[in-house]
C-alpha atoms as a PDB file:
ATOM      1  CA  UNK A   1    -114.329  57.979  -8.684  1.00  0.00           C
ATOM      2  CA  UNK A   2    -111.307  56.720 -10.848  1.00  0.00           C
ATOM      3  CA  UNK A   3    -108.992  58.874 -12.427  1.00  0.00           C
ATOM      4  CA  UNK A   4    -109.097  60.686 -15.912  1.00  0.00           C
ATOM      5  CA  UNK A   5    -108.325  58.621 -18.720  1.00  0.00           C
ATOM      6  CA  UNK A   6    -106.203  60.052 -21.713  1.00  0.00           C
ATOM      7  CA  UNK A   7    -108.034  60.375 -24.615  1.00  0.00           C
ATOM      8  CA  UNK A   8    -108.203  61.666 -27.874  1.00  0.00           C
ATOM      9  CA  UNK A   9    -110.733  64.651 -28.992  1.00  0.00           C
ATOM     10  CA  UNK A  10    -112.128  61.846 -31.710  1.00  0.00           C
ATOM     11  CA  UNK A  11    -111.985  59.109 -28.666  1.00  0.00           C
ATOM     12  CA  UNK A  12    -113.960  61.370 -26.824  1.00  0.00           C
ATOM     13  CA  UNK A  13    -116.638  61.771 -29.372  1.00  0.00           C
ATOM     14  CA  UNK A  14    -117.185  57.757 -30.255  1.00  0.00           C
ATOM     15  CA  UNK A  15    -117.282  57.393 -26.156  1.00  0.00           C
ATOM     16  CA  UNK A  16    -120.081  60.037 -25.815  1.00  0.00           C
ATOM     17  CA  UNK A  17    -121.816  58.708 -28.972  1.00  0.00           C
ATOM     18  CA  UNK A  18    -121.899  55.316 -27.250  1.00  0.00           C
ATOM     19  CA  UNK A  19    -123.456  57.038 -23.761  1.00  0.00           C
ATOM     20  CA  UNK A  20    -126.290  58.558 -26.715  1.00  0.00           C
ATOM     21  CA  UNK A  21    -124.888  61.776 -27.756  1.00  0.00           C
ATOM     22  CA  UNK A  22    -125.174  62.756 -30.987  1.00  0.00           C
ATOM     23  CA  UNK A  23    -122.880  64.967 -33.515  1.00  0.00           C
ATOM     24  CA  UNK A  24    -125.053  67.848 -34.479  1.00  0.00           C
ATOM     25  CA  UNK A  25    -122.136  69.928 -35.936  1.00  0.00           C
ATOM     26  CA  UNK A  26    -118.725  70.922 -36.434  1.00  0.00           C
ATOM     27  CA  UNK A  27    -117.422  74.049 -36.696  1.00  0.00           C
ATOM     28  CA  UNK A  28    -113.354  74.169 -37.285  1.00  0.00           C
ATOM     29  CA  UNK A  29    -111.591  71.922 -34.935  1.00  0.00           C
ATOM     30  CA  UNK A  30    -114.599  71.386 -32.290  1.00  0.00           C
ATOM     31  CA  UNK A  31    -117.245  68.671 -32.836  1.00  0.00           C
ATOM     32  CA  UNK A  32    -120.474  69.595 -31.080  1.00  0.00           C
ATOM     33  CA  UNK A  33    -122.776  66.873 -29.357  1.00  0.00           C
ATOM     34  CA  UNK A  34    -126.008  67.074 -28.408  1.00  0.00           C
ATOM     35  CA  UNK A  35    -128.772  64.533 -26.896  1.00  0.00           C
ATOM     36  CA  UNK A  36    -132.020  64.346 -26.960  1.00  0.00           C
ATOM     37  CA  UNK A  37    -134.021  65.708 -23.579  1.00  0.00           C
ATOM     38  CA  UNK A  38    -130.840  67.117 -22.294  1.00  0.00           C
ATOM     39  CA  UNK A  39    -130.372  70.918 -22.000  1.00  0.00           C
ATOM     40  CA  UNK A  40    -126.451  71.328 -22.661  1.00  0.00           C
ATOM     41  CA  UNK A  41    -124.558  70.801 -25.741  1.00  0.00           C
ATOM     42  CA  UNK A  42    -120.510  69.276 -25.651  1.00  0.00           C
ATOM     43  CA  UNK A  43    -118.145  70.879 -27.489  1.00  0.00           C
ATOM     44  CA  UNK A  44    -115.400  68.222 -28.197  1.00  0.00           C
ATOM     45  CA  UNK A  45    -112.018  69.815 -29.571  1.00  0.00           C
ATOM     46  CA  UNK A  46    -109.865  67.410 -32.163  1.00  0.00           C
ATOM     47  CA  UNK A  47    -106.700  67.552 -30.078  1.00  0.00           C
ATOM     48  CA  UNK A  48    -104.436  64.839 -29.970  1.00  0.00           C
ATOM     49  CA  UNK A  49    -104.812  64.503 -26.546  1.00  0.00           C
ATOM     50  CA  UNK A  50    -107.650  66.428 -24.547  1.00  0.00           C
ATOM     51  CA  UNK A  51    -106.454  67.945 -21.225  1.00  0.00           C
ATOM     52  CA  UNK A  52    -107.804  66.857 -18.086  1.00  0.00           C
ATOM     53  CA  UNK A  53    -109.739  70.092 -17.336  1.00  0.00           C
ATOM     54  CA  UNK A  54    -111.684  70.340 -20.375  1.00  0.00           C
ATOM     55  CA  UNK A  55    -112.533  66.242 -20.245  1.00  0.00           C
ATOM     56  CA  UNK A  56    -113.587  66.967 -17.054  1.00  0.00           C
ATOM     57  CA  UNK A  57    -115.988  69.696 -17.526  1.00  0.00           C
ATOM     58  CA  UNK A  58    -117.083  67.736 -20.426  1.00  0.00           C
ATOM     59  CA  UNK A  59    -118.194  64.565 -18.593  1.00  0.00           C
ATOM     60  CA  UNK A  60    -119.734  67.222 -15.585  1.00  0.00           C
ATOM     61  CA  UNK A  61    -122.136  69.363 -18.393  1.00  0.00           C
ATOM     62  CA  UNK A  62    -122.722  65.203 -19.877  1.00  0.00           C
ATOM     63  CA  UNK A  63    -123.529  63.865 -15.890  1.00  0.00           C
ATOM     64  CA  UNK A  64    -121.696  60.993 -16.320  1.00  0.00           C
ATOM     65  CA  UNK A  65    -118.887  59.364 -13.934  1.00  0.00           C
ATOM     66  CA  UNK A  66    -115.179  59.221 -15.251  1.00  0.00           C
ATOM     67  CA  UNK A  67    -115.777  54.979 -14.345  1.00  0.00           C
ATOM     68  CA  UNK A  68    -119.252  55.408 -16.733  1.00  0.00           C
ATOM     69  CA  UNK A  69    -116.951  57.753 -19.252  1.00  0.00           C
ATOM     70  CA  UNK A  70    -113.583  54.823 -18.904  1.00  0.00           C
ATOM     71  CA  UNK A  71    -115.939  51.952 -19.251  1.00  0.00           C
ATOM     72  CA  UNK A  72    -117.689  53.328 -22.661  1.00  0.00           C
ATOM     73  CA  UNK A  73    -113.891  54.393 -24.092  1.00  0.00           C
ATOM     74  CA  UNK A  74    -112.498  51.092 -23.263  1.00  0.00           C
ATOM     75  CA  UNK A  75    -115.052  49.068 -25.888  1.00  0.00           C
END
């Protein structure tokens, strides 16, 4: 498992659109994803920079790999 990349809360979002998420919504400054035949919804804040925690839980509640997460944010 490779480390966390830094991303932006809008790098985030194209990354997990890429992996088939879909916006649904956004409500203030968090953008929330959702995908078809999976039971959890990602809420993606607009930071700058998201911190490692919350991209973390975020690729846990999406079951994907930070190397599946760093390959799809690197296109």
């Amino acid at each position: 498992m490779g480390r966390l990349p830094v991303v932006s809360g809008a790098e985030a979002v194209k990354a997990f659109e890429k992996a088939g998420w879909a916006v649904d919504r956004q409500r203030g400054s968090h953008v929330i994803l959702v995908k078809e035949g999976h039971p959890a919804t990602l809420s993606v804040p607009m930071h700058k920079e998201l911190a490692k925690g919350t991209l973390r839980s975020l690729l846990r509640a999406a079951g994907m790999t930070t190397d599946d997460f760093e390959s799809l944010a690197e296109e």
